[in-house]
N, C-alpha and C. Protein backbone atom coordinates (compact mmCIF):
# COMPACT_ATOMS: atom_id res chain seq x y z
N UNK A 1 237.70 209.06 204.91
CA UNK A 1 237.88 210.13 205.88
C UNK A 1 237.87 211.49 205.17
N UNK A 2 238.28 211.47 204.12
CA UNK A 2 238.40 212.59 203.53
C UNK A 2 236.90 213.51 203.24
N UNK A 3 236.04 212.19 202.48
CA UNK A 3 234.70 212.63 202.31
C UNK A 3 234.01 212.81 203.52
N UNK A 4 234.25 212.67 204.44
CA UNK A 4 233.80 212.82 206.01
C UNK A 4 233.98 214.02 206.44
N UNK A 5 235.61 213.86 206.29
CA UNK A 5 236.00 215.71 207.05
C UNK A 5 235.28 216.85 206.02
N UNK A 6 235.30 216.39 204.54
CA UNK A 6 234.69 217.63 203.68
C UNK A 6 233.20 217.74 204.20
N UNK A 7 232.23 216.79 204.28
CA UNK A 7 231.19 216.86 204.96
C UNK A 7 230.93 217.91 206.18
N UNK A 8 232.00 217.67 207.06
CA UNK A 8 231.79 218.14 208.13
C UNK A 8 232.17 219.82 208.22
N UNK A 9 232.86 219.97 207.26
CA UNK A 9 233.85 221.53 207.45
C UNK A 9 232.85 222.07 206.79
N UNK A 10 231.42 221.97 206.53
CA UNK A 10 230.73 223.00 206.39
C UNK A 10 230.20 223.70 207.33
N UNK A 11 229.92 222.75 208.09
CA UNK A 11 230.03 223.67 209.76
C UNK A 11 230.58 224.26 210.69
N UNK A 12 231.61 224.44 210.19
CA UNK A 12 232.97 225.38 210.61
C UNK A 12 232.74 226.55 211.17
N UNK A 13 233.06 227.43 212.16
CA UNK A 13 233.34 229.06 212.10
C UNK A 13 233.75 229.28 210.93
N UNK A 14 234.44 229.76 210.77
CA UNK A 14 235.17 231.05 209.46
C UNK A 14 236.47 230.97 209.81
N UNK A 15 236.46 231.33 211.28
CA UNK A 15 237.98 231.33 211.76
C UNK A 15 238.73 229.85 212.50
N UNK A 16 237.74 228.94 212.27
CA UNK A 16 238.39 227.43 212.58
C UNK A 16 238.66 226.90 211.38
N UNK A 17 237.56 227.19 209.98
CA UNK A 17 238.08 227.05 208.60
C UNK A 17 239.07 227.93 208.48
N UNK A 18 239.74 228.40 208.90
CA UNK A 18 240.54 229.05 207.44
C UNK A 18 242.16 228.61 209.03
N UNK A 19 242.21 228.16 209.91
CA UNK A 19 242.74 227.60 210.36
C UNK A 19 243.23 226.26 209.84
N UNK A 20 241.84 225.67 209.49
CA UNK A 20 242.39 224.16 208.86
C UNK A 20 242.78 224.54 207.53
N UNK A 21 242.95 225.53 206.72
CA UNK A 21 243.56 225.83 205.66
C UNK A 21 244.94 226.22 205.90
N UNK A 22 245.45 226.85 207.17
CA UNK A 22 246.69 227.81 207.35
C UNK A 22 247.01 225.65 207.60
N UNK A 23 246.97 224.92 208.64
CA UNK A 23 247.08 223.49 208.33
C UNK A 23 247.32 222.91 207.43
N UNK A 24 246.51 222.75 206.17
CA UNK A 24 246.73 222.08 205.15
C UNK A 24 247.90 222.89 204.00
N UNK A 25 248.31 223.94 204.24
CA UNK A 25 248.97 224.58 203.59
C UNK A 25 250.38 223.67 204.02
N UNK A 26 250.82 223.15 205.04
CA UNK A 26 252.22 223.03 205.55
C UNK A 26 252.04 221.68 205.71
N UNK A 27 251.18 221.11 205.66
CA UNK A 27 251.15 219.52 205.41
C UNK A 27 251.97 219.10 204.33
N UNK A 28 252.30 217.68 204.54
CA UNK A 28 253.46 217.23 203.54
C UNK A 28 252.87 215.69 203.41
N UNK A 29 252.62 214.83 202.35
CA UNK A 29 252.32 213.86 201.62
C UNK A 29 252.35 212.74 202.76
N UNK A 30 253.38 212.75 203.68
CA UNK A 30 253.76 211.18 204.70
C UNK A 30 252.78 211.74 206.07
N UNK A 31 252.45 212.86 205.82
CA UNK A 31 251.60 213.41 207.38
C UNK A 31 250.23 212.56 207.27
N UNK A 32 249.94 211.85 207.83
CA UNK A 32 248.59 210.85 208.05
C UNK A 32 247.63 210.53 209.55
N UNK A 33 248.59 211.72 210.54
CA UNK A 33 248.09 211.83 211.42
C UNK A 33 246.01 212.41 211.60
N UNK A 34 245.50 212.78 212.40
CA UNK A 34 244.52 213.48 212.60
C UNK A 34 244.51 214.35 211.92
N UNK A 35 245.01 215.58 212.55
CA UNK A 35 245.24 216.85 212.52
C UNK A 35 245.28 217.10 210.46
N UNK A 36 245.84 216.33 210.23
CA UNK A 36 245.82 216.35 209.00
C UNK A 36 245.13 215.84 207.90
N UNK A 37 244.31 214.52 208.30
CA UNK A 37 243.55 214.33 207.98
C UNK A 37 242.12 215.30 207.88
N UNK A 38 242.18 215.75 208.84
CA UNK A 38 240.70 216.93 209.00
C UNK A 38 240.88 218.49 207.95
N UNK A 39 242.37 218.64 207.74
CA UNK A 39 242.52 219.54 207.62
C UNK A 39 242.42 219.66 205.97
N UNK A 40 243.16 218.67 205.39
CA UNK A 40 242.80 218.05 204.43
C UNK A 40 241.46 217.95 203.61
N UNK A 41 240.53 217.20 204.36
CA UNK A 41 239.40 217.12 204.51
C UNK A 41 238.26 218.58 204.08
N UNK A 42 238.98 219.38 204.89
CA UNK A 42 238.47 220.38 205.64
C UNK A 42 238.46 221.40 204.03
N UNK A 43 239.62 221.47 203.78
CA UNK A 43 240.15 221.87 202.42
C UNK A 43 240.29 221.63 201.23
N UNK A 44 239.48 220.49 201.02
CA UNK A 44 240.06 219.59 199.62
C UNK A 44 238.88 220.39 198.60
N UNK A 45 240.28 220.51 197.51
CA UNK A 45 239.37 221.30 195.69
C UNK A 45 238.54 220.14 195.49
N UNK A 46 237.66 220.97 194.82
CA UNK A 46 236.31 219.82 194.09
C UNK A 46 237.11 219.32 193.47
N UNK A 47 237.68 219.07 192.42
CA UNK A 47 238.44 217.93 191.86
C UNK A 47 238.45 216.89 192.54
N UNK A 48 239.52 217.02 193.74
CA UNK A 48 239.51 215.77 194.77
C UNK A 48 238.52 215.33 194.99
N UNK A 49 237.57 216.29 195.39
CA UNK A 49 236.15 215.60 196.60
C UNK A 49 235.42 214.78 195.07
N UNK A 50 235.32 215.33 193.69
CA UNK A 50 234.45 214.16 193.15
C UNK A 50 235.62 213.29 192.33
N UNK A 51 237.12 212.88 192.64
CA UNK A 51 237.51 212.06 192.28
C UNK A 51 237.04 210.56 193.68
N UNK A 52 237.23 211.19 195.20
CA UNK A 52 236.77 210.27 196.18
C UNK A 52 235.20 210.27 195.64
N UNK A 53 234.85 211.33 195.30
CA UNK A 53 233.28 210.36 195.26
C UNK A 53 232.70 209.91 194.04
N UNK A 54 233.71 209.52 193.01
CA UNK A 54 233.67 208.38 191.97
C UNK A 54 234.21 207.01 192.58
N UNK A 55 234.99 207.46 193.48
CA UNK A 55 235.69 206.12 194.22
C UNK A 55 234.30 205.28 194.74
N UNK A 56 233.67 206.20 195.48
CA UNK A 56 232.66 206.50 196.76
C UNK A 56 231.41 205.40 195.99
N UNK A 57 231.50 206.11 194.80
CA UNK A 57 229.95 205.39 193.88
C UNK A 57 230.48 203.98 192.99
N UNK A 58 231.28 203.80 192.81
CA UNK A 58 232.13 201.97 192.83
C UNK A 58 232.20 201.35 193.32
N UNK A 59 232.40 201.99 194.90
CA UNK A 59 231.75 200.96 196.17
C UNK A 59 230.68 200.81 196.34
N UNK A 60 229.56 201.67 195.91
CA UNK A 60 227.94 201.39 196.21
C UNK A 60 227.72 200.56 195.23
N UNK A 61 228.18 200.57 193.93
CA UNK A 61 228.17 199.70 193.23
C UNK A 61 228.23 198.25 193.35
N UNK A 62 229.23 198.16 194.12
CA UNK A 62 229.86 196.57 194.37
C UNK A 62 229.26 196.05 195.58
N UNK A 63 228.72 197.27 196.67
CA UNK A 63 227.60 196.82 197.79
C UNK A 63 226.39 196.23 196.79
N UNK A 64 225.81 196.96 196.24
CA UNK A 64 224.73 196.34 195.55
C UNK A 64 224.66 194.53 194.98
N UNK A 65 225.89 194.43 194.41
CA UNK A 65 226.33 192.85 193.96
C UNK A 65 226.51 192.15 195.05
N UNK A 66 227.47 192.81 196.25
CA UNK A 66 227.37 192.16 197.53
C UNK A 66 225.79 191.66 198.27
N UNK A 67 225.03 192.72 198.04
CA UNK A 67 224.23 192.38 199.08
C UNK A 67 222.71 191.73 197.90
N UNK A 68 222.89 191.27 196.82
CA UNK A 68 222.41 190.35 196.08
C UNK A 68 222.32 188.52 196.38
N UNK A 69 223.68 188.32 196.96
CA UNK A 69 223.93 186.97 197.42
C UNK A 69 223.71 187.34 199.24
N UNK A 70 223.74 188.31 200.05
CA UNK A 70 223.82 188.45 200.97
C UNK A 70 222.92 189.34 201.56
N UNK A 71 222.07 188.71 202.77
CA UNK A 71 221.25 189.53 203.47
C UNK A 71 221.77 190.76 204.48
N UNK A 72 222.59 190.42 205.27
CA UNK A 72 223.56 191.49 206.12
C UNK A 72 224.66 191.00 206.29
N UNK A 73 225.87 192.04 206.54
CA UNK A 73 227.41 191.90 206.77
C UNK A 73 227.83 191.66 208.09
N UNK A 74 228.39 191.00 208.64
CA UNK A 74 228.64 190.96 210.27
C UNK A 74 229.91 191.60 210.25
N UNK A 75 230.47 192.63 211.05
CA UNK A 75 231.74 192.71 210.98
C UNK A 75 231.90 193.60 212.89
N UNK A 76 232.88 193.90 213.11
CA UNK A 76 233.24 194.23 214.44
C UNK A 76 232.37 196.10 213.76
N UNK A 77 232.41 196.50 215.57
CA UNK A 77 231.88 197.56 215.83
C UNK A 77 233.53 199.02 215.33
N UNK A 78 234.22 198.19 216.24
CA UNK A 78 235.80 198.98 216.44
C UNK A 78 236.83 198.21 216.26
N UNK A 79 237.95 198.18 215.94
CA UNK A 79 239.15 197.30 216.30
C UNK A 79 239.45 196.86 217.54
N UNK A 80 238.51 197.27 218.57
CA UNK A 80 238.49 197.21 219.77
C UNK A 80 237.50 197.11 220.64
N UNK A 81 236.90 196.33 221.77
CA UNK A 81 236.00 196.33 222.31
C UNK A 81 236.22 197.67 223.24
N UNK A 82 234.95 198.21 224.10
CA UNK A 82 235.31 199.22 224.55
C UNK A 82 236.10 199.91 225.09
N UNK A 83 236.61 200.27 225.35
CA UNK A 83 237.85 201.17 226.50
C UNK A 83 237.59 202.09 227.21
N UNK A 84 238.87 202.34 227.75
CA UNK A 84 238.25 203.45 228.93
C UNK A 84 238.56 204.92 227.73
N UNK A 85 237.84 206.05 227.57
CA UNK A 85 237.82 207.33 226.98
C UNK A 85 239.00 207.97 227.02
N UNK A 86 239.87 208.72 226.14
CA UNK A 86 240.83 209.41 226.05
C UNK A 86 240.55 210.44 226.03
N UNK A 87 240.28 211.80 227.29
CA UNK A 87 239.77 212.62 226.76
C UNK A 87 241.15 214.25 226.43
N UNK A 88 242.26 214.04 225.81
CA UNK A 88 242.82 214.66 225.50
C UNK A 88 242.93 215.70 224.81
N UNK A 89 242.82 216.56 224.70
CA UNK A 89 242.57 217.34 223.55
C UNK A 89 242.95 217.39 221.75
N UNK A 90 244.16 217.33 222.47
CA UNK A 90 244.98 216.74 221.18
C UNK A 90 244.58 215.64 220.53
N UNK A 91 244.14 215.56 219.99
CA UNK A 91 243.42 214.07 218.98
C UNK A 91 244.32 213.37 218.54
N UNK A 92 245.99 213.86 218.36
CA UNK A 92 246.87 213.19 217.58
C UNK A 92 247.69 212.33 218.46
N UNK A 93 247.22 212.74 220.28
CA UNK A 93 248.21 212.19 220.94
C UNK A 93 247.51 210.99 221.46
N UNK A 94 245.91 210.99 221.14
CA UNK A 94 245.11 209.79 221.95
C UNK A 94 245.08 208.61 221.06
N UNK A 95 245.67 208.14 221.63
CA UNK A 95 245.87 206.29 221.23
C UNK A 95 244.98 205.42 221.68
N UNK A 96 244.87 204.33 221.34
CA UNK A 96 244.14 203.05 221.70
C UNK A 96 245.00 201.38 221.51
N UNK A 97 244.52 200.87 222.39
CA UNK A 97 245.98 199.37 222.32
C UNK A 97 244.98 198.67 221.44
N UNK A 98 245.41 198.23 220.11
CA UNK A 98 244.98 197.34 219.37
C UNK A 98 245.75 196.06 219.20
N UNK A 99 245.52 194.88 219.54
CA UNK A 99 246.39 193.34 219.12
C UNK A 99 247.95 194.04 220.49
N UNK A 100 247.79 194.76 221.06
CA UNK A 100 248.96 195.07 222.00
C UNK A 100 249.65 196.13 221.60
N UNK A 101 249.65 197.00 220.33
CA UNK A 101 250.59 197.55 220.03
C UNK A 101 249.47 199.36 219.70
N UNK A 102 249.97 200.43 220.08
CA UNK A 102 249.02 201.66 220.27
C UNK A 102 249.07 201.88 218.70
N UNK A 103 247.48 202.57 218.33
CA UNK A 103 247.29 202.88 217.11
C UNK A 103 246.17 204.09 217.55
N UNK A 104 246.74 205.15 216.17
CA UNK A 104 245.64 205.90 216.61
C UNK A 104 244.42 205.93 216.77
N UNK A 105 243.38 206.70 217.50
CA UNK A 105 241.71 206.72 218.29
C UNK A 105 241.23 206.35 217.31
N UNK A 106 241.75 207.79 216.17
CA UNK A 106 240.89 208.17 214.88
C UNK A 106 240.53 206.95 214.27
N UNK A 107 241.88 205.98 214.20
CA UNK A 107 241.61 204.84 213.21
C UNK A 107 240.29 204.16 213.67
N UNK A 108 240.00 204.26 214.93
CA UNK A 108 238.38 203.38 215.31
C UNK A 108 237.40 203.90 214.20
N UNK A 109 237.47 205.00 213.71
CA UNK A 109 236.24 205.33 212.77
C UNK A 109 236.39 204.47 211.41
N UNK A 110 237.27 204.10 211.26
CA UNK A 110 237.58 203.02 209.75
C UNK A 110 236.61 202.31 209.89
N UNK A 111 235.67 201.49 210.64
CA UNK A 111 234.61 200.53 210.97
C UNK A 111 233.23 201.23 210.58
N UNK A 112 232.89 201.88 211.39
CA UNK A 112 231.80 203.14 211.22
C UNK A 112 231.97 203.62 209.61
N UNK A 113 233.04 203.78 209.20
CA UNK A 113 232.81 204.44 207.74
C UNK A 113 232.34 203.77 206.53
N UNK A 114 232.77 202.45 206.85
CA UNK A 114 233.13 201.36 205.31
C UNK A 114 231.22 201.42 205.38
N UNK A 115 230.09 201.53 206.59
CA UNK A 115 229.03 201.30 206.54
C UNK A 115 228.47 202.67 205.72
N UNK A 116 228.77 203.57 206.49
CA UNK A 116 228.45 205.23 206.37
C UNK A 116 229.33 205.83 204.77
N UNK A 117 230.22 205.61 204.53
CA UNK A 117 230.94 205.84 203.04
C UNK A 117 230.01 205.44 202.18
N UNK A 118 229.59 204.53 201.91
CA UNK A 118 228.31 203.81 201.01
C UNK A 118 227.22 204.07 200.66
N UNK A 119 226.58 204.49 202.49
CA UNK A 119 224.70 204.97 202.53
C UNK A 119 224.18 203.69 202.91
N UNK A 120 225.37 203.16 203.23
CA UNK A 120 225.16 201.72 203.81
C UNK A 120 224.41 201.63 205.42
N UNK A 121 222.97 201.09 206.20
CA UNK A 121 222.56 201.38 206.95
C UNK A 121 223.38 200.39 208.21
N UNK A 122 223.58 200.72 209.17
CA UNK A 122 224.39 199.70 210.24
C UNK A 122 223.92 200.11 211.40
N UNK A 123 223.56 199.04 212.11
CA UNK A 123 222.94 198.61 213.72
C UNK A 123 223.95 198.26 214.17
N UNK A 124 224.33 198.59 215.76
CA UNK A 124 225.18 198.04 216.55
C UNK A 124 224.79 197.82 217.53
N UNK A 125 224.86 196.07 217.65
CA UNK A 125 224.60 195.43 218.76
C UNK A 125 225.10 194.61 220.03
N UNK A 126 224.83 194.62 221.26
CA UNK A 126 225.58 194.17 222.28
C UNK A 126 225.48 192.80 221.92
N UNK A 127 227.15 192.03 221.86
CA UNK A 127 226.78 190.66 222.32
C UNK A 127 227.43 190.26 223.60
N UNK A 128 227.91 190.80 224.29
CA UNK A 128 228.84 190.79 225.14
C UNK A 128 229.70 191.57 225.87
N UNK A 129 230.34 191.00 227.05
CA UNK A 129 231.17 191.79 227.90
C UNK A 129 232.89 191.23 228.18
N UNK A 130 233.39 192.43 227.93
CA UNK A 130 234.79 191.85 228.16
C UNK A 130 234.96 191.48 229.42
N UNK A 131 236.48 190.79 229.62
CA UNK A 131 236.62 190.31 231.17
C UNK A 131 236.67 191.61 231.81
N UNK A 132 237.02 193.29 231.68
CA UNK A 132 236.65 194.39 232.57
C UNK A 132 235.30 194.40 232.82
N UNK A 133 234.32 193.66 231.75
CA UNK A 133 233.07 194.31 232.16
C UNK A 133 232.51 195.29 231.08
N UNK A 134 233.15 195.84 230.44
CA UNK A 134 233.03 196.57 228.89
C UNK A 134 232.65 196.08 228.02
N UNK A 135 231.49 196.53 227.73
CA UNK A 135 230.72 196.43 226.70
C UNK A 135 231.10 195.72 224.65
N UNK A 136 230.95 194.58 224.55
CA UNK A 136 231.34 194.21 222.78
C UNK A 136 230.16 194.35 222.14
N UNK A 137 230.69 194.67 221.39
CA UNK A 137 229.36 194.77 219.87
C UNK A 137 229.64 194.60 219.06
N UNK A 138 228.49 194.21 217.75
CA UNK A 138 228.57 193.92 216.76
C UNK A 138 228.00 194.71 215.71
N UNK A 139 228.16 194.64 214.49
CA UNK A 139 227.85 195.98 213.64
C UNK A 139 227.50 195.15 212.33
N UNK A 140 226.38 195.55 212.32
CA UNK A 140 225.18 194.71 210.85
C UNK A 140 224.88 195.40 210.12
N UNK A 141 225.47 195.39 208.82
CA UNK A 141 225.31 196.05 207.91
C UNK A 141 224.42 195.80 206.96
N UNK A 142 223.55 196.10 206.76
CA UNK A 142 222.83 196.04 205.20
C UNK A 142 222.66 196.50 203.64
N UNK A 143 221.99 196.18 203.13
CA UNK A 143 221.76 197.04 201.46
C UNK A 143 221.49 198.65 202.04
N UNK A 144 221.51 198.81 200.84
CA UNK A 144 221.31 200.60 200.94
C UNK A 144 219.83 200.78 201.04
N UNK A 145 219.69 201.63 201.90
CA UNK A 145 218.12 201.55 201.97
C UNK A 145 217.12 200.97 202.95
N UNK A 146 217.72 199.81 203.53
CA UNK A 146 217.04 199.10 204.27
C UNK A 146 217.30 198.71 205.81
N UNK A 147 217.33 199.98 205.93
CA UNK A 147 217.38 199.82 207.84
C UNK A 147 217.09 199.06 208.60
N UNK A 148 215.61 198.69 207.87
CA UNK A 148 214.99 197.69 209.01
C UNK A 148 215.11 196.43 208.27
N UNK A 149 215.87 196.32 207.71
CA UNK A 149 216.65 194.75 207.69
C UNK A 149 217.75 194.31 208.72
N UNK A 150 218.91 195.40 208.74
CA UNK A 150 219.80 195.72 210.42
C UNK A 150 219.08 195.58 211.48
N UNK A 151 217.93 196.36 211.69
CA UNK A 151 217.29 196.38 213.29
C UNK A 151 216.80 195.08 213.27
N UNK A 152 216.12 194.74 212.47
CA UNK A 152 215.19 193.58 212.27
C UNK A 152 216.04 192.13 212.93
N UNK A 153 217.25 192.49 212.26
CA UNK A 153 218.55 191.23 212.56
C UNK A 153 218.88 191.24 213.90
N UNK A 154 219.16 192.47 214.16
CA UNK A 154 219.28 192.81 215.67
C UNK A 154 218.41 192.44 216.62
N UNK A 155 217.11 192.70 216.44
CA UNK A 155 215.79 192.28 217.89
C UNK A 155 216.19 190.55 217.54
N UNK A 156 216.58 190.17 215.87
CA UNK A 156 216.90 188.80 216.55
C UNK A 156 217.83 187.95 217.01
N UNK A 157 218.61 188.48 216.91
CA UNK A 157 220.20 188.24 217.68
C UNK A 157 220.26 188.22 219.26
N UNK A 158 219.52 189.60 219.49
CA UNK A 158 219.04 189.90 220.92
C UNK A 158 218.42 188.78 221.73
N UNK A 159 216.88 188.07 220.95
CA UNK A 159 216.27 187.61 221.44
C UNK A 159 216.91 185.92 221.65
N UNK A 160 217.92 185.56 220.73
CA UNK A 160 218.65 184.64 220.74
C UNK A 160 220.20 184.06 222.20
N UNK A 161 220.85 185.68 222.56
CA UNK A 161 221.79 185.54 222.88
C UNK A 161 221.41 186.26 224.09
N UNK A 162 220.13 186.84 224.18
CA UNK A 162 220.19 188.02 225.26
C UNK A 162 220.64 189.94 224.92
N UNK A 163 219.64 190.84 225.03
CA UNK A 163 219.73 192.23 224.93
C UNK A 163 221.16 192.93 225.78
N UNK A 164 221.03 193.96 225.62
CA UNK A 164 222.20 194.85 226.22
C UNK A 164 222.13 194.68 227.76
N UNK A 165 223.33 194.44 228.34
CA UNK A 165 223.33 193.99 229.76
C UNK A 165 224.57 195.57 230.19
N UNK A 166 223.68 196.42 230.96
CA UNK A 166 224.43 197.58 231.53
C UNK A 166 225.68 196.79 231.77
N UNK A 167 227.09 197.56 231.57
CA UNK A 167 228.33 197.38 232.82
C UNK A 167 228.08 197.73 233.90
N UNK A 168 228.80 196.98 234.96
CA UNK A 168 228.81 197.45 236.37
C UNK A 168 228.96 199.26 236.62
N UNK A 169 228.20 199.19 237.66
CA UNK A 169 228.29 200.98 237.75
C UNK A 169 227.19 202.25 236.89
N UNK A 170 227.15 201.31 235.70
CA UNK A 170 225.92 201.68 234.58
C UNK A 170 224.39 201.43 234.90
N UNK A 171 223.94 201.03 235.82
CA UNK A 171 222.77 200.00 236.26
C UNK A 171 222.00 201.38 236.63
């Protein structure tokens, strides 16, 4: 997340950056919410950003050995099949019910990243519908580089189980 939010705070105003700085100034070590995470992010000395991205290049490393014995990764899309949208403003107050118990939104991006942290390419595909009718998917990861090894997996998964079936109301 960190290498994410630094990514992203280059596109900042001036006056939304130096906001997430007046932020990260009063942050304190146990704060792990959103708000702080971005801000963080938003702010972190090069030191930090290329100590995470020595981290960053150990994992591409160990993808590489991974995906030597292995053609693609199957793993969930989210901790959660779809839900209904939180559209709150506050990012720190929108939750999601995971295993029954609320965890934050943000944490849904932990899935999306472990692919995207890497340069790792990932397809996400429908296999299914919850009992609401909401949409499940699956998320295929591959070597670095090879996209159309993901899609490729995907048209055949599709053609096996059946393509994306709209939810009701979606049609």
């Amino acid at each position: 997340m960190l290498l994410l939010r630094a990514a992203t705070a280059s596109r900042m105003r001036e006056e939304d950056f130096a906001r997430q700085q007046e932020i990260a100034a009063t942050l304190n070590e146990a704060d792990m919410s959103d708000r702080a995470t971005v801000a963080r992010g938003a702010t972190v000395l090069h030191r930090a950003w290329g100590n995470a991205n020595e981290a960053r290049t150990k994992l591409r490393y160990a993808w590489h050995e991974f995906f030597k014995r292995f053609d693609v990764l199957l793993k969930p899309v989210a901790a959660t099949a779809a839900f209904p949208h939180n559209h709150n403003p506050n990012r720190d107050e929108r939750t999601v019910k995971v295993d029954g118990t609320s965890a934050p939104y943000a944490e849904q991006l932990f899935f999306a990243g472990l692919a995207s942290l890497s340069y790792l390419p990932a397809t996400a595909a429908p296999i299914g519908l919850t009992a609401a009718g909401l949409p499940v998917g699956l998320q295929i990861i591959g070597p670095e580089g090879e996209d159309a090894t993901t899609i490729e997996f995907a048209r055949l998964l599709a053609a096996k189980i059946g393509g994306f079936v709209p939810p009701p109301g979606y049609t």
